[in-house]
N, C-alpha and C. Protein backbone atom coordinates (compact mmCIF):
# COMPACT_ATOMS: atom_id res chain seq x y z
N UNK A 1 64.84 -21.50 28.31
CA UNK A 1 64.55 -22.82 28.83
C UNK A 1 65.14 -22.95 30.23
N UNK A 2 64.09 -23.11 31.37
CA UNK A 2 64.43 -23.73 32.47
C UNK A 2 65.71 -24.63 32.80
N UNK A 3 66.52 -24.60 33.39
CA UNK A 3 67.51 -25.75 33.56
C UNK A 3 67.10 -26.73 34.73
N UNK A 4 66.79 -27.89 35.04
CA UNK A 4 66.28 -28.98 35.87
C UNK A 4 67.38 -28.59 37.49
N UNK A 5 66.26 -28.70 38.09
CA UNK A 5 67.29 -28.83 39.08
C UNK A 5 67.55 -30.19 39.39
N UNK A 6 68.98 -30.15 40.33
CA UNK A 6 70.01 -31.36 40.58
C UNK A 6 68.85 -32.41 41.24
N UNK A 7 67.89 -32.49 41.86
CA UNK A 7 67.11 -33.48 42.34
C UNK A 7 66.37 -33.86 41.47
N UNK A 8 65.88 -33.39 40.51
CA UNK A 8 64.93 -33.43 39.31
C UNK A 8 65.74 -34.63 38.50
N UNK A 9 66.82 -34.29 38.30
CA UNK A 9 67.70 -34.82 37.09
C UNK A 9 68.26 -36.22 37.68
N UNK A 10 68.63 -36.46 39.35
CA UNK A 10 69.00 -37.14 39.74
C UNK A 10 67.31 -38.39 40.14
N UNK A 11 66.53 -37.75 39.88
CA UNK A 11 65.13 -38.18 40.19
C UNK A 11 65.20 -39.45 39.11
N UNK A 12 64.96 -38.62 37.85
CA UNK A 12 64.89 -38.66 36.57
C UNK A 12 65.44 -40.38 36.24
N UNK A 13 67.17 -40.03 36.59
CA UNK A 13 68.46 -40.53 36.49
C UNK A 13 67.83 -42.17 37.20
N UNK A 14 67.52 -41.96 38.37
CA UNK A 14 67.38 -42.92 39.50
C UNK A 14 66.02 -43.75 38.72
N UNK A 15 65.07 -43.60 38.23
CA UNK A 15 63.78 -43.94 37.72
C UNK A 15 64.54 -44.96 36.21
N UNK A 16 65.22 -44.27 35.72
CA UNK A 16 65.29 -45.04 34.31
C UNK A 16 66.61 -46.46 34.44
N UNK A 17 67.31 -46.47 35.64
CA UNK A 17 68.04 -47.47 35.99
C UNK A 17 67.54 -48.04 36.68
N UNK A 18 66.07 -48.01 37.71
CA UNK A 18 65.24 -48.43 38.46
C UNK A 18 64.44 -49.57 37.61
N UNK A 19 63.80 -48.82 36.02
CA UNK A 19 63.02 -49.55 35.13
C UNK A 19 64.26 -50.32 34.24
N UNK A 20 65.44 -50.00 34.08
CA UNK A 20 66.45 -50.87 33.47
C UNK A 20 66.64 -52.02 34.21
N UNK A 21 66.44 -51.92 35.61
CA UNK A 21 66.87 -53.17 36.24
C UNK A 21 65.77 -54.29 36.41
N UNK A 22 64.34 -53.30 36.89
CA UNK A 22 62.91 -54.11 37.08
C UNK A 22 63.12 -55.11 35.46
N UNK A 23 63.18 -54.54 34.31
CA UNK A 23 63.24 -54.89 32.90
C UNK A 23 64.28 -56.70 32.83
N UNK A 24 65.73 -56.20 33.77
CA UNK A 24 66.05 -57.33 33.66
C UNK A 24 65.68 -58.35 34.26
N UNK A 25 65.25 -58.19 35.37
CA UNK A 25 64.75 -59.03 36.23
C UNK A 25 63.31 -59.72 35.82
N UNK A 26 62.70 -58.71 35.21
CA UNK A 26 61.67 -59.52 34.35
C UNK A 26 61.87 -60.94 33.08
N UNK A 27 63.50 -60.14 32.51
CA UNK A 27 63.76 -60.93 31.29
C UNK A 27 64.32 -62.32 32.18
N UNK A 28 65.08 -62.08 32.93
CA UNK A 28 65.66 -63.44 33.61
C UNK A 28 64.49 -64.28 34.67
N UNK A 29 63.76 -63.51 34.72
CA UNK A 29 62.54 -65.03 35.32
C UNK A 29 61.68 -65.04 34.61
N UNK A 30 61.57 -64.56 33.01
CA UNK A 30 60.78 -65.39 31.73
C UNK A 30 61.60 -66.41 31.42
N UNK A 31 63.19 -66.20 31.92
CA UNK A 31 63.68 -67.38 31.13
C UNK A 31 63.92 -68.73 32.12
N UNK A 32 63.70 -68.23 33.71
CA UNK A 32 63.87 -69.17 34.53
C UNK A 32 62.54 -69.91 34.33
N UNK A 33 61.16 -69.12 33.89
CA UNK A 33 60.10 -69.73 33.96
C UNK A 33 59.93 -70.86 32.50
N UNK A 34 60.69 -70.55 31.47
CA UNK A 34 60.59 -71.56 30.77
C UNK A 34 61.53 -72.83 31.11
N UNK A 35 62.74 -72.45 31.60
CA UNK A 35 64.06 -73.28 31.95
C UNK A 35 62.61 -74.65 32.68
N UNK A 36 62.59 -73.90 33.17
CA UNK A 36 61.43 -74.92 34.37
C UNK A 36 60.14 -75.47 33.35
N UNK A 37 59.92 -75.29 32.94
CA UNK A 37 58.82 -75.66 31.83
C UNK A 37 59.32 -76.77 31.27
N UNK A 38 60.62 -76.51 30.72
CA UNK A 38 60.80 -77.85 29.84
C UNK A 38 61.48 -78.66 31.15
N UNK A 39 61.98 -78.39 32.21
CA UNK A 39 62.25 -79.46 32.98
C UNK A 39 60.96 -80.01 33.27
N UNK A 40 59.99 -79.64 33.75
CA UNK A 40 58.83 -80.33 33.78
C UNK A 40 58.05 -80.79 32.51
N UNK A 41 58.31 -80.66 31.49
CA UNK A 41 58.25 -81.71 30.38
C UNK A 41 59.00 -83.15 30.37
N UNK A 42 60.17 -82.88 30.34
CA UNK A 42 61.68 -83.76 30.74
C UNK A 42 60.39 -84.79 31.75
N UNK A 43 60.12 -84.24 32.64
CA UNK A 43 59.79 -85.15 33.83
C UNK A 43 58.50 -86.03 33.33
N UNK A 44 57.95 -85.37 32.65
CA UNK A 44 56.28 -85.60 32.50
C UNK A 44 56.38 -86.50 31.58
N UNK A 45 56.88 -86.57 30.72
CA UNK A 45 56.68 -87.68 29.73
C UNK A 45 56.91 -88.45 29.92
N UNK A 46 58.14 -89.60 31.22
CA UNK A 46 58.59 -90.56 31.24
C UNK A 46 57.58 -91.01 32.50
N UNK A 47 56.79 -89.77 33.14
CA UNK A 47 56.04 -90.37 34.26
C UNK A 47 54.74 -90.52 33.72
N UNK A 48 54.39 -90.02 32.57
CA UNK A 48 53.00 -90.54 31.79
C UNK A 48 53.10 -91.81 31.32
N UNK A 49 54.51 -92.38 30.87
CA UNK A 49 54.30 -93.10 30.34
C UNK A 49 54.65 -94.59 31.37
N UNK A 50 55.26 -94.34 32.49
CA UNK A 50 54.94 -94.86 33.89
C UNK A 50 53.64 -95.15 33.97
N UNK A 51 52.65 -94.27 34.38
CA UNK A 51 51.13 -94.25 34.03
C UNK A 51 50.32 -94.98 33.42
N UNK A 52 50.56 -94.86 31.89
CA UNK A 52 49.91 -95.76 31.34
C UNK A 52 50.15 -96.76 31.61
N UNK A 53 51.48 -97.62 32.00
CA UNK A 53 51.78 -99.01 32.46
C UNK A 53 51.24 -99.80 33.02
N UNK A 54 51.07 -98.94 34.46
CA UNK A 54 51.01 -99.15 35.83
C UNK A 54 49.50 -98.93 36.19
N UNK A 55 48.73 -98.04 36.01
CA UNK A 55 47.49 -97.79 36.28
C UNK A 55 46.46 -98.73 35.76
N UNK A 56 45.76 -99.83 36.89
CA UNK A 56 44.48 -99.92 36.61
C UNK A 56 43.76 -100.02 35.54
N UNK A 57 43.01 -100.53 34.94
CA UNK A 57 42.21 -100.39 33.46
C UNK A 57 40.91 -99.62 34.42
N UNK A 58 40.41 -100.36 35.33
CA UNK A 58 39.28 -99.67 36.06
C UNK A 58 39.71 -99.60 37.60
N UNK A 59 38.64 -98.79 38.26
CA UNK A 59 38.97 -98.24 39.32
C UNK A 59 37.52 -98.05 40.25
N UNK A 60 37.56 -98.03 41.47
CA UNK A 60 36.00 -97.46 42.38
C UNK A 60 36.54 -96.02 42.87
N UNK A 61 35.65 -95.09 42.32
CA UNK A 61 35.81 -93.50 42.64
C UNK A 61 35.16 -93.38 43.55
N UNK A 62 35.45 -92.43 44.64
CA UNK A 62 34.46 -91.69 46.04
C UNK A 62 34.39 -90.70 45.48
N UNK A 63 33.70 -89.87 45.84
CA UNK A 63 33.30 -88.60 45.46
C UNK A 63 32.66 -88.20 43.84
N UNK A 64 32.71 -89.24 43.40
CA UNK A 64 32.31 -89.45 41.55
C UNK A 64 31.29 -88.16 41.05
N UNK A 65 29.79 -88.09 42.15
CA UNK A 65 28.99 -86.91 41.86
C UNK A 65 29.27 -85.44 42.13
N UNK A 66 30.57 -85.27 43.41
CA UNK A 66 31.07 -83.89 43.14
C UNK A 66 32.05 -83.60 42.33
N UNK A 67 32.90 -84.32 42.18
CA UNK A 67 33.76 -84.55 40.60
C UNK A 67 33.45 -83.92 39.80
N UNK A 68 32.38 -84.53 39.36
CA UNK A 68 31.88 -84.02 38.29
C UNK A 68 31.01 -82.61 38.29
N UNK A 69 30.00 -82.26 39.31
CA UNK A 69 29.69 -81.20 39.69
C UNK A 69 30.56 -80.19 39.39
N UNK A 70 31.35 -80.46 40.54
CA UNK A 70 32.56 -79.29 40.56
C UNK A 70 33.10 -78.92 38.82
N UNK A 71 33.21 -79.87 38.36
CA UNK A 71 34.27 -79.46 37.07
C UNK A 71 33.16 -78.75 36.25
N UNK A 72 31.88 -78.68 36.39
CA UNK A 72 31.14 -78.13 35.80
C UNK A 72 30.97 -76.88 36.01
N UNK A 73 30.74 -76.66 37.40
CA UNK A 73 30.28 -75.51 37.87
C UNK A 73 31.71 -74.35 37.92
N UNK A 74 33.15 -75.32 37.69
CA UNK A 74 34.50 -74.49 37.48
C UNK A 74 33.71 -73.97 35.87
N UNK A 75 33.13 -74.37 35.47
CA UNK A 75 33.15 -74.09 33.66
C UNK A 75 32.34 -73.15 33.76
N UNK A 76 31.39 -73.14 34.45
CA UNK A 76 30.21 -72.12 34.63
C UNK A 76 30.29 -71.13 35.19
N UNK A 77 31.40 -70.96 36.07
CA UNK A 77 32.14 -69.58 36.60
C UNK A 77 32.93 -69.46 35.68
N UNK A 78 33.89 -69.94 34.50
CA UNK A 78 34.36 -69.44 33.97
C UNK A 78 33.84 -68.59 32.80
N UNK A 79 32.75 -68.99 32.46
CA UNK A 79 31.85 -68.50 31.48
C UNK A 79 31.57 -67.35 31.82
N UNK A 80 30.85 -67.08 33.33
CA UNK A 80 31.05 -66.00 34.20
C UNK A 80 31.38 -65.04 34.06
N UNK A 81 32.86 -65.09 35.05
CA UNK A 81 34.01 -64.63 34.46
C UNK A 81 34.23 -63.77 33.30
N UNK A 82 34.57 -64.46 32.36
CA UNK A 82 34.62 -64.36 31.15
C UNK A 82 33.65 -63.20 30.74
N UNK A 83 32.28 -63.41 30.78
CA UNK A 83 31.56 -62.49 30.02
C UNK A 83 31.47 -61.28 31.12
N UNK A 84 31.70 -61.45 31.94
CA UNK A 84 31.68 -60.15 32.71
C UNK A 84 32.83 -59.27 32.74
N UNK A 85 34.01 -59.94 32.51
CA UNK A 85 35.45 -59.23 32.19
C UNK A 85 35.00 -58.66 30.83
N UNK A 86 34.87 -59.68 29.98
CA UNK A 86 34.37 -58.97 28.38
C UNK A 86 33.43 -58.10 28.53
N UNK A 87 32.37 -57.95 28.87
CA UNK A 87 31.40 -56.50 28.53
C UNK A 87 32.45 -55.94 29.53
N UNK A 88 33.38 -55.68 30.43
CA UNK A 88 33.83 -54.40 30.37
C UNK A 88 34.94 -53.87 30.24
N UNK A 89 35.15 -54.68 28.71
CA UNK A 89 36.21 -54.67 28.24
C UNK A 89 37.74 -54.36 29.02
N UNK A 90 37.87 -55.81 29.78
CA UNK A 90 39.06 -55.55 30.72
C UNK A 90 39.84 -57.27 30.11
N UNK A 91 41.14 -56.89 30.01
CA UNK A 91 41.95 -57.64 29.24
C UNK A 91 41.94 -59.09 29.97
N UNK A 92 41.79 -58.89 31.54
CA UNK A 92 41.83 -60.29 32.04
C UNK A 92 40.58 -61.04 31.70
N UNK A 93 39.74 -61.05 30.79
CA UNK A 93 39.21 -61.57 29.67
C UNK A 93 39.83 -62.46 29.45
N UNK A 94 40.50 -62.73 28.45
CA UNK A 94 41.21 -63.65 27.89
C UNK A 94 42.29 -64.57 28.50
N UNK A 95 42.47 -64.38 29.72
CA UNK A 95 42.91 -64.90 30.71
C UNK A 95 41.90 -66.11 31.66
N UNK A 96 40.66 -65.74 31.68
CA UNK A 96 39.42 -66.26 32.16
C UNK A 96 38.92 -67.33 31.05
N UNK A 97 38.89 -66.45 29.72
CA UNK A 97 38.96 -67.21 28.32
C UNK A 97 39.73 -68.48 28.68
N UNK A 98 41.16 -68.43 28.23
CA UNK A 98 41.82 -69.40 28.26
C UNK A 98 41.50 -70.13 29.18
N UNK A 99 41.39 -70.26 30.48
CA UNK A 99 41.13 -71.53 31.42
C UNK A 99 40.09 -71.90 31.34
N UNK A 100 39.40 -71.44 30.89
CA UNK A 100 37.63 -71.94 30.54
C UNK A 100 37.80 -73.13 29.65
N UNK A 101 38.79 -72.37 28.58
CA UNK A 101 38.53 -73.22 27.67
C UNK A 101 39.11 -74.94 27.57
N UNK A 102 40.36 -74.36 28.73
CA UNK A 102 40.80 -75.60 29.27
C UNK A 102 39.99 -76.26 29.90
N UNK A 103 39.51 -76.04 30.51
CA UNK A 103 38.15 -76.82 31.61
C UNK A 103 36.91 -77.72 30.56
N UNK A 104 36.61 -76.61 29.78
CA UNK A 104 35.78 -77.20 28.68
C UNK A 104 36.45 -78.31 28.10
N UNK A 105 37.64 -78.66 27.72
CA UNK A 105 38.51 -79.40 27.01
C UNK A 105 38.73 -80.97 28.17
N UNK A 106 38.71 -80.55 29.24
CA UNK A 106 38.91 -81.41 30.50
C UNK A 106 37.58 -82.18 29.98
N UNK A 107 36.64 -81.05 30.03
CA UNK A 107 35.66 -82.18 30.81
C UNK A 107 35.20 -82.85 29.84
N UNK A 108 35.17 -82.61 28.32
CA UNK A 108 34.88 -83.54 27.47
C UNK A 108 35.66 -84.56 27.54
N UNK A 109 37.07 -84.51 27.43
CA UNK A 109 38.02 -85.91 27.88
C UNK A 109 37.75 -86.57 29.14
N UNK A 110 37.66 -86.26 30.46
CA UNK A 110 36.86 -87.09 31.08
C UNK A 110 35.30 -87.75 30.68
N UNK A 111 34.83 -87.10 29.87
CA UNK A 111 33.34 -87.45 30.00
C UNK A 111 33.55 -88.84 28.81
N UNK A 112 34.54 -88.41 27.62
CA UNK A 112 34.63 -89.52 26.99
C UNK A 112 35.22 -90.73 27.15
N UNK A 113 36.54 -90.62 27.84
CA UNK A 113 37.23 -91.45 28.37
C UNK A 113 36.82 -92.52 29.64
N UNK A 114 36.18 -91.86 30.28
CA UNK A 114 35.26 -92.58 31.73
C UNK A 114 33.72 -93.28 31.30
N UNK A 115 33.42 -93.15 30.12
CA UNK A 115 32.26 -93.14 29.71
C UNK A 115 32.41 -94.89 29.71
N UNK A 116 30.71 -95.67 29.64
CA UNK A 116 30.66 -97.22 29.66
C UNK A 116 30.49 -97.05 27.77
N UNK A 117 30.88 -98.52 27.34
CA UNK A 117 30.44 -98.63 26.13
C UNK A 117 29.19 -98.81 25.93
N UNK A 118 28.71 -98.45 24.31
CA UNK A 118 27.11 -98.28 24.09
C UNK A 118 26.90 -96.46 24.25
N UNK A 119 25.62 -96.69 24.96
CA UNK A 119 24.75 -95.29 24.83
C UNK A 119 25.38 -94.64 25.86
N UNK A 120 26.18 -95.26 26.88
CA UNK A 120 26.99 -94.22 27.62
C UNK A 120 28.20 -93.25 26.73
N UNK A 121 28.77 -93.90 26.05
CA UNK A 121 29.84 -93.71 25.16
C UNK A 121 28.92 -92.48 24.37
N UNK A 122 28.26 -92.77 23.57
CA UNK A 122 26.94 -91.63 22.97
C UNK A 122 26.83 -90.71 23.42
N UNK A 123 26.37 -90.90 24.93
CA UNK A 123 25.98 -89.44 25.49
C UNK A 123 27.29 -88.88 25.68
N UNK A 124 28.24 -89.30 25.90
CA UNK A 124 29.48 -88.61 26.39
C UNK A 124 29.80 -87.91 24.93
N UNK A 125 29.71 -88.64 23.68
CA UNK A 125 30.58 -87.83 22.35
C UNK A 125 29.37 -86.67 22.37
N UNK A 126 28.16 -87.21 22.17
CA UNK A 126 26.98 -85.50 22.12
C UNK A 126 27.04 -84.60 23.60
N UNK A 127 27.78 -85.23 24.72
CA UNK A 127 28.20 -83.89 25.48
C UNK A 127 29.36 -83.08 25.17
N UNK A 128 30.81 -84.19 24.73
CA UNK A 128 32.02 -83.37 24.01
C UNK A 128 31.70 -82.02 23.12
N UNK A 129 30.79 -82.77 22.00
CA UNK A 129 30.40 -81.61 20.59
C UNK A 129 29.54 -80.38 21.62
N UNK A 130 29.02 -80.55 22.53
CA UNK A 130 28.36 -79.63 23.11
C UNK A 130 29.46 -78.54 24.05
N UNK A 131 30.29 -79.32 24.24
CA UNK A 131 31.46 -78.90 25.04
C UNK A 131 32.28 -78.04 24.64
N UNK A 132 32.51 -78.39 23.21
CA UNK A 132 33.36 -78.34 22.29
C UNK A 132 32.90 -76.46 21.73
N UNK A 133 31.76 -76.45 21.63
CA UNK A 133 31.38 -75.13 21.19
C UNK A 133 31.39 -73.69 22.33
N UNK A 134 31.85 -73.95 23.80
CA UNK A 134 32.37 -72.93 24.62
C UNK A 134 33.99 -72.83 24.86
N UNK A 135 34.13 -73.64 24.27
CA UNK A 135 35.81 -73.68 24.20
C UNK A 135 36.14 -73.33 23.33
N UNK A 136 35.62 -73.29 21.44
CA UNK A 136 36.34 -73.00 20.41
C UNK A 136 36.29 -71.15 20.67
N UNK A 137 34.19 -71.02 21.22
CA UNK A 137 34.20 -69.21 21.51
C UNK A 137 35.20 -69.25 22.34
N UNK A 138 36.25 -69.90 23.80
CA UNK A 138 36.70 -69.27 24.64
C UNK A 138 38.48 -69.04 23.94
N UNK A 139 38.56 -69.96 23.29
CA UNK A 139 39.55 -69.93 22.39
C UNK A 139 39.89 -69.00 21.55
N UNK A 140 38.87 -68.05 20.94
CA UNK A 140 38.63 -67.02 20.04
C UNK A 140 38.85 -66.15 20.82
N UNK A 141 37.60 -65.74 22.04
CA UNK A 141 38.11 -64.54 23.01
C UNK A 141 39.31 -64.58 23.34
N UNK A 142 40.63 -65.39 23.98
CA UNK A 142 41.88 -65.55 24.26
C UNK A 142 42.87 -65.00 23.77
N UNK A 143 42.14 -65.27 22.19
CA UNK A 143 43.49 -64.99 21.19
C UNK A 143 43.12 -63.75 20.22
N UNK A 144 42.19 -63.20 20.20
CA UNK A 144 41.68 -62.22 19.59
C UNK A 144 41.99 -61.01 20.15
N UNK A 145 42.52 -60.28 20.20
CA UNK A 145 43.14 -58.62 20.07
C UNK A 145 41.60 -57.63 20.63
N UNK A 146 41.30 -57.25 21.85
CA UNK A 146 39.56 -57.09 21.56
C UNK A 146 40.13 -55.57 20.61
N UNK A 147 41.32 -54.85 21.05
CA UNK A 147 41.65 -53.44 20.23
C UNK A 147 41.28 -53.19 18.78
N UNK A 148 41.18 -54.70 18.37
CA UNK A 148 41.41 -54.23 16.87
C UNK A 148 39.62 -55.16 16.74
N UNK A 149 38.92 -54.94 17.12
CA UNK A 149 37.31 -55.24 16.63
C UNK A 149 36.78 -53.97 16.91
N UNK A 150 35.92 -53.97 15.94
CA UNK A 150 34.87 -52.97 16.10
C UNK A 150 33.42 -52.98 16.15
């Protein structure tokens, strides 16, 4: 058996305290990134509920028809997205997944919440249920393992 030479070993040496350290540095800003998570919870709940107080029952929107455009056409690239990451089978899939499905989730809550009473209210719950069925698939792609389907 070969014996390594001294650069080899010191190579070696230098690489696995290199990935020991990258490793911690990873573990300590997963935990700075939650530290911050729940501070922005902390924050969010007392300013939602500011919100509800304080805000308007109604309001005059500018831009009302790209609003809505836009949040659509975000859904329609995500769909995109999505199926084009999936047929080639590349993991940021489920990454595309997930915000889709958030978007899908958006826009039914705007559509119901902004909606007039009566048949406006109507069309908004039969756009939700319509809504509702690219988000539960984007929900599935997200969380589904594609490794283990066959």
């Amino acid at each position: 058996m070969k014996k390594q030479s001294y650069e080899k070993q010191l190579a070696g040496w230098t690489l696995l305290l290199l990935g020991i350290a990258v490793g911690a540095v990873a573990v300590a800003l997963k935990r700075w990134t939650l530290v911050f998570l729940g501070a922005a919870t902390v924050v969010l709940v007392p300013w939602t509920v500011v919100l509800g107080l304080t805000l308007p029952a109604d309001t005059e929107v500018r831009h009302w028809s790209p609003a809505w455009t836009g949040l659509d056409v975000l859904m329609a690239a995500g769909c995109a997205a999505t199926l084009l990451l999936g047929l080639r089978g590349r993991p940021a899939a489920r990454l595309t997944a997930s915000a889709t499905a958030a978007v899908a989730v958006l826009d039914a809550w705007f559509d119901i919440t902004t909606a007039q009473a009566g048949s406006g209210l109507t069309q908004a719950l039969a756009c939700a249920v319509g809504e509702a069925a690219p988000a539960c698939v984007c929900v599935f792609l997200a969380v589904t393992d594609r490794r283990s389907r066959t």
